[in-house]
Protein backbone atom coordinates (compact mmCIF):
# COMPACT_ATOMS: atom_id res chain seq x y z
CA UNK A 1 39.02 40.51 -15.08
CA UNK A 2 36.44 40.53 -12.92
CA UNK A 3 32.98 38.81 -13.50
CA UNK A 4 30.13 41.56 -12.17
CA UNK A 5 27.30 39.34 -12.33
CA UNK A 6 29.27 37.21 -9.32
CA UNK A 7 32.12 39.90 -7.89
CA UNK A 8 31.71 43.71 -6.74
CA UNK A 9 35.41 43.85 -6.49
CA UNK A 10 38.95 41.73 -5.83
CA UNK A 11 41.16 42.78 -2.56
CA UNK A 12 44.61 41.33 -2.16
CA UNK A 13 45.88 41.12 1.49
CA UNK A 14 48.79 43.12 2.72
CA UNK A 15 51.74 41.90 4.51
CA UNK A 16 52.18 43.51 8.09
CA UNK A 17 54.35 43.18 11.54
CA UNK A 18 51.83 41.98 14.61
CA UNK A 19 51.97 41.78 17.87
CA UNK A 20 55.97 41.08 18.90
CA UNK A 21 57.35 39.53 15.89
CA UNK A 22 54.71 37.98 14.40
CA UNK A 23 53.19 38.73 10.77
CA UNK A 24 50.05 38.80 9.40
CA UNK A 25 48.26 39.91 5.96
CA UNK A 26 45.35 42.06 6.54
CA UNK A 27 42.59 41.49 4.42
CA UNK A 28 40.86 44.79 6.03
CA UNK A 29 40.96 47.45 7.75
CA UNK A 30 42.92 48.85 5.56
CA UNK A 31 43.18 52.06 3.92
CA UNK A 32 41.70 50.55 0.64
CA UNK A 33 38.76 48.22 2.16
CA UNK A 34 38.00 49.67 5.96
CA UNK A 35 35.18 46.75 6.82
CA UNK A 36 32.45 44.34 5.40
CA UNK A 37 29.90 44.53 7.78
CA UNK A 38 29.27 42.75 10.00
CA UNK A 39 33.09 42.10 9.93
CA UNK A 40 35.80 44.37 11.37
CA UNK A 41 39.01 42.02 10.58
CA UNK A 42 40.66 39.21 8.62
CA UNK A 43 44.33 38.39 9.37
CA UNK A 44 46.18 35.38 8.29
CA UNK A 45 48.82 35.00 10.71
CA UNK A 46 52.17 33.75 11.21
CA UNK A 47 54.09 33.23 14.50
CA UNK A 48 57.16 30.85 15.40
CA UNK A 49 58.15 31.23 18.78
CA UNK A 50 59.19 33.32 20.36
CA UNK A 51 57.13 35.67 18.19
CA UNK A 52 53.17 35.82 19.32
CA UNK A 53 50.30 38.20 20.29
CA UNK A 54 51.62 39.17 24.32
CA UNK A 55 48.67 40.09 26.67
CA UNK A 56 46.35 43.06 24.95
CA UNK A 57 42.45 44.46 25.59
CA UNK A 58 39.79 44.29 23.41
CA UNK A 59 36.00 45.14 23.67
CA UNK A 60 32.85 44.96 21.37
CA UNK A 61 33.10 42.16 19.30
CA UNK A 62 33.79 38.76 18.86
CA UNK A 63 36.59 36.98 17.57
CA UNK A 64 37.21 33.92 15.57
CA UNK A 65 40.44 32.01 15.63
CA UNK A 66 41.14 29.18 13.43
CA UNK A 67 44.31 27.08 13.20
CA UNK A 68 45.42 26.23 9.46
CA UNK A 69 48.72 24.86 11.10
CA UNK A 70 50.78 24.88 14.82
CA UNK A 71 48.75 25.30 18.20
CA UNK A 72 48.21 28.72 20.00
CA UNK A 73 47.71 28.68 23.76
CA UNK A 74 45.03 31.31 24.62
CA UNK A 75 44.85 32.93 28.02
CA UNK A 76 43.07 35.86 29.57
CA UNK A 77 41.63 38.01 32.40
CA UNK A 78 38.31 35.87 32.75
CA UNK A 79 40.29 32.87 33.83
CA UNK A 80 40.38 30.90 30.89
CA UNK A 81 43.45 29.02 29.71
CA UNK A 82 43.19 26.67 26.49
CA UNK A 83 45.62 25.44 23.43
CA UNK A 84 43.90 25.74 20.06
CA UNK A 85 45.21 22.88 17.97
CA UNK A 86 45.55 22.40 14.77
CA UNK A 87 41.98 22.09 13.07
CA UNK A 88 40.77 24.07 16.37
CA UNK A 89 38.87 27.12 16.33
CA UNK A 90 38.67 29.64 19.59
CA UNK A 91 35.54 32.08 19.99
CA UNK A 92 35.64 35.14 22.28
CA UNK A 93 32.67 37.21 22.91
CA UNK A 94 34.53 40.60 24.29
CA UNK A 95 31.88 42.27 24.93
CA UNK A 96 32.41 45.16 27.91
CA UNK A 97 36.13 44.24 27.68
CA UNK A 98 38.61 41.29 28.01
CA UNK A 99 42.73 41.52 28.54
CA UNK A 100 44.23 38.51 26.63
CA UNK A 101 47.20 36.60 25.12
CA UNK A 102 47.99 34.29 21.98
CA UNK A 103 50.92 32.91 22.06
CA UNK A 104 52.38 29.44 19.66
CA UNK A 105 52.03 26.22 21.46
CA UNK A 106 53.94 24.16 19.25
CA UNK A 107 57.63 24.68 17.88
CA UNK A 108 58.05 25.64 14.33
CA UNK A 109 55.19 27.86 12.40
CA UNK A 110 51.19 28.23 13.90
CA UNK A 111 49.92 29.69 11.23
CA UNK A 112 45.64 30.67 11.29
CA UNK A 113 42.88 33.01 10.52
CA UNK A 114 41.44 35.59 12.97
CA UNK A 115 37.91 37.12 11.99
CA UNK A 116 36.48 39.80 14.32
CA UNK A 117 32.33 40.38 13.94
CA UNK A 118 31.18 43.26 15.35
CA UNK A 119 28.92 43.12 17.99
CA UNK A 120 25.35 45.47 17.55
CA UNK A 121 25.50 48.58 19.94
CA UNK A 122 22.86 46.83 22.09
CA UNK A 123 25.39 43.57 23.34
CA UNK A 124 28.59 45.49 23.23
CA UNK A 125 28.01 45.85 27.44
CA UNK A 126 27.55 42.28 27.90
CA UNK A 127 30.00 39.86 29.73
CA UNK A 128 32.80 38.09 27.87
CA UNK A 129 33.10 34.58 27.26
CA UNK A 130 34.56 32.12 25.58
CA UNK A 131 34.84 28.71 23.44
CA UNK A 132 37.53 26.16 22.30
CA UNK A 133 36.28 23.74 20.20
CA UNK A 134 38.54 20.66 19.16
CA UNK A 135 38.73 19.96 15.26
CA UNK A 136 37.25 16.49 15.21
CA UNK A 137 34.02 18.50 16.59
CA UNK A 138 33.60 20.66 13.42
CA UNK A 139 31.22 19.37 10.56
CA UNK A 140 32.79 17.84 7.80
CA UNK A 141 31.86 16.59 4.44
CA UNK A 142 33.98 14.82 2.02
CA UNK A 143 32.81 14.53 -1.70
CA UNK A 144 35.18 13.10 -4.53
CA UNK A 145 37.11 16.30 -5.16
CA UNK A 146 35.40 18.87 -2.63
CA UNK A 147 36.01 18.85 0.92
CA UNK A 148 34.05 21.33 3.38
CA UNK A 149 34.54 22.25 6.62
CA UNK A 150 32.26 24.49 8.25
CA UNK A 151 33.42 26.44 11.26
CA UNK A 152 30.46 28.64 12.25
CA UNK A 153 27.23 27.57 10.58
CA UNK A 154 24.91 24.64 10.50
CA UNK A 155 26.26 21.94 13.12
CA UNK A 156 28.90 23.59 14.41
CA UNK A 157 29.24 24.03 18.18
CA UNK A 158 30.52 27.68 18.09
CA UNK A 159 27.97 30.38 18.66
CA UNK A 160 27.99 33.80 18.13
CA UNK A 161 25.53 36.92 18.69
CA UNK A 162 25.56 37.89 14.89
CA UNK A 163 24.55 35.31 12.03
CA UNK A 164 27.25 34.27 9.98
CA UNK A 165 28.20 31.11 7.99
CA UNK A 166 32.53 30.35 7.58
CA UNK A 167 33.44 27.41 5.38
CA UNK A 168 36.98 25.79 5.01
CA UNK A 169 36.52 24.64 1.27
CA UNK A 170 39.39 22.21 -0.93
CA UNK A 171 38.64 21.72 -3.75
CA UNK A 172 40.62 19.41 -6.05
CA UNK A 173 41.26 19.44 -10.38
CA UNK A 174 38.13 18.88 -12.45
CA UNK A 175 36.09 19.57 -9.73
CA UNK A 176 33.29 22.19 -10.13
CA UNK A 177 30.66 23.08 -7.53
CA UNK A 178 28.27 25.92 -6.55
CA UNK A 179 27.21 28.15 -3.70
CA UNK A 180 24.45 30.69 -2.89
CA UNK A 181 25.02 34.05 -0.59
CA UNK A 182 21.80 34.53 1.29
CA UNK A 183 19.65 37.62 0.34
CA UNK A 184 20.59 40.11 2.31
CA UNK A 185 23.86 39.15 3.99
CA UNK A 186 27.74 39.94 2.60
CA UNK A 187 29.89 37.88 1.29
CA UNK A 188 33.38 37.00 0.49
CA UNK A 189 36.07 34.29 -0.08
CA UNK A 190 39.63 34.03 0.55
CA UNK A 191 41.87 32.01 -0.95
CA UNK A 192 44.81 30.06 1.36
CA UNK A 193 46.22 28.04 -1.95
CA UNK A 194 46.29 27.85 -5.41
CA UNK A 195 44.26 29.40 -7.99
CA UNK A 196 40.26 29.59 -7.95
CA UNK A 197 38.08 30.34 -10.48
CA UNK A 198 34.41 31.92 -9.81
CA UNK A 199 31.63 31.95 -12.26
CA UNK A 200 27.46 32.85 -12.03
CA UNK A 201 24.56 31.80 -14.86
CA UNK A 202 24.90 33.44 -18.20
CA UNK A 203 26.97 35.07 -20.61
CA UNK A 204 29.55 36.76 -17.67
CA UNK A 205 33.16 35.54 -17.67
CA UNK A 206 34.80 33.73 -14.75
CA UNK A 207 37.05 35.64 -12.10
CA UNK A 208 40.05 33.87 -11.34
CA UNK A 209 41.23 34.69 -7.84
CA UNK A 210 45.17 33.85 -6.68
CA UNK A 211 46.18 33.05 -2.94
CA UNK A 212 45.89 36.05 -0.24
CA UNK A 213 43.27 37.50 -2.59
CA UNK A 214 39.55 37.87 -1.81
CA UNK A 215 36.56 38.12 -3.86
CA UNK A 216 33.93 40.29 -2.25
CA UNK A 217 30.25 39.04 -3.41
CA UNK A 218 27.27 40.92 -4.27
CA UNK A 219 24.63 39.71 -2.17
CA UNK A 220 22.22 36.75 -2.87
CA UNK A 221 24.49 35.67 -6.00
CA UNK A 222 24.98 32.16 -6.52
CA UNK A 223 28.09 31.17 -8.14
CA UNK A 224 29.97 28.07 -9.42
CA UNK A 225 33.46 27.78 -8.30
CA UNK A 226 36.46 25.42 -9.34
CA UNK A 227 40.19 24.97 -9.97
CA UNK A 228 42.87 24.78 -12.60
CA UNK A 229 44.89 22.81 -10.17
CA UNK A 230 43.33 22.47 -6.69
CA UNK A 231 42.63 25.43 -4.36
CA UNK A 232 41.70 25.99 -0.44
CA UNK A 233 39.77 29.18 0.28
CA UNK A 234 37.16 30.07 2.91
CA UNK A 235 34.18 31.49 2.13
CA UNK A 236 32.80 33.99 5.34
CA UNK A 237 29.32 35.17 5.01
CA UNK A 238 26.98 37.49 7.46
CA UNK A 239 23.82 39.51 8.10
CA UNK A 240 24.65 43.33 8.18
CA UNK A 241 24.33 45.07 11.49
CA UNK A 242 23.74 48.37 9.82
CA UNK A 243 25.62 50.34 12.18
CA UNK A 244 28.50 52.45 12.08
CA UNK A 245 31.96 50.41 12.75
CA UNK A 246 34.10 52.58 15.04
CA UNK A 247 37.25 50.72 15.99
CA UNK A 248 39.53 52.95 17.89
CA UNK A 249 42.73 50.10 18.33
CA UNK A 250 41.90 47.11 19.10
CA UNK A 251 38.52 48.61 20.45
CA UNK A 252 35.37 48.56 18.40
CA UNK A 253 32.55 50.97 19.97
């Protein structure tokens, strides 16, 4: 059941191939959910070697990388050559085009999150560029119960061109704490583990919400959140662009 004081809707991921035999499940595009503006993509991907993402183009956005597990090493036509580590999170502006490759940098599973923003039709000619930032240089509260990450938002070194806020969020049993979507922006969170439960103010009943499964906000809600058991989700927020997403490939124009 969902709660529509807090939730417009539930979306499960789907399980695909990527790249040269690596998997991922797509959160969108899909044919059920094509975008949440200002966000083109959210894969959570899987690669053992020798399995990766071989040199490919992009243009037009930006993309965020983060590591859950494993290394990738990054490389690509501007020069740059980095290993994300665990923890780590990679930014690349692509702007009027970059060739790259991601492959694992560490034997067994890298496992990770890639979010692509969409850059506004003004910035899609600029130059690409790009960011590695090292885990121990991400924010990081720890409460009893409730541990937050935050891995674009307040204190944290990566930058982008559209405003967004992306929180890596454990919660443990017992626990029960509360958020707020800014007015105006979009909203969802996506759970890596276990079992979350999402409430708002009033009479409306809570929306449980199982791993690989995203609840999509309506905007400016607040909501309480907690777990049966303990869960890990991240919650991605961002300002609408209000422009038509065209993404031709792995090309958005």
């Amino acid at each position: 059941m969902v709660d529509s004081c807090t939730v417009q809707f539930l979306k499960r991921a789907i399980s695909i191939p990527e790249g040269e035999g690596a998997q991922v499940k797509r959160l969108f595009p899909t044919s059920k959910l094509e975008n949440i503006d200002p966000f083109v993509l959210l894969d959570e991907f899987y690669a053992e070697p020798p399995a990766g993402f071989p040199e490919h183009p992009h243009r037009g956005f930006e993309v965020v990388t983060y590591m859950l597990e494993g290394a990738f090493v990054h490389r690509d036509s501007e020069g740059n050559q980095a290993t994300v580590n665990e923890g780590g999170v990679q930014r690349i502006t692509t702007g009027k085009g970059i060739v790259h490759s991601e492959m694992p940098g560490a034997k067994g599973m890298s496992h990770g999150l890639q979010l692509w923003v969409n850059l506004p039709s003004r910035l899609k000619g600029i130059n690409p560029s790009y960011q590695n930032i090292l885990a121990e240089d991400l924010p990081h509260k720890d409460d009893e119960g409730l541990s937050i990450r935050t891995i674009v938002g307040q204190g944290s070194p990566v930058k982008l061109q559209t405003q967004v806020t992306y929180m890596d969020i454990k919660i443990g049993k017992s626990k029960i704490a509360s958020q707020k979507i800014s007015p105006g922006f979009n909203g969802f969170a996506y759970v890596l583990e276990g079992r979350l439960n999402l409430s708002s103010k009033g009479s409306c009943q809570s929306t449980p919400v199982e791993a690989h499964q995203a609840a999509v906000f309506n905007p400016g809600v607040e909501f309480s959140y907690y777990s049966d058991g303990k869960a890990r989700f991240v919650l991605i927020t961002g300002k609408p662009i209000g422009e038509p997403i065209k993404l031709v490939g792995s090309f958005v124009d």
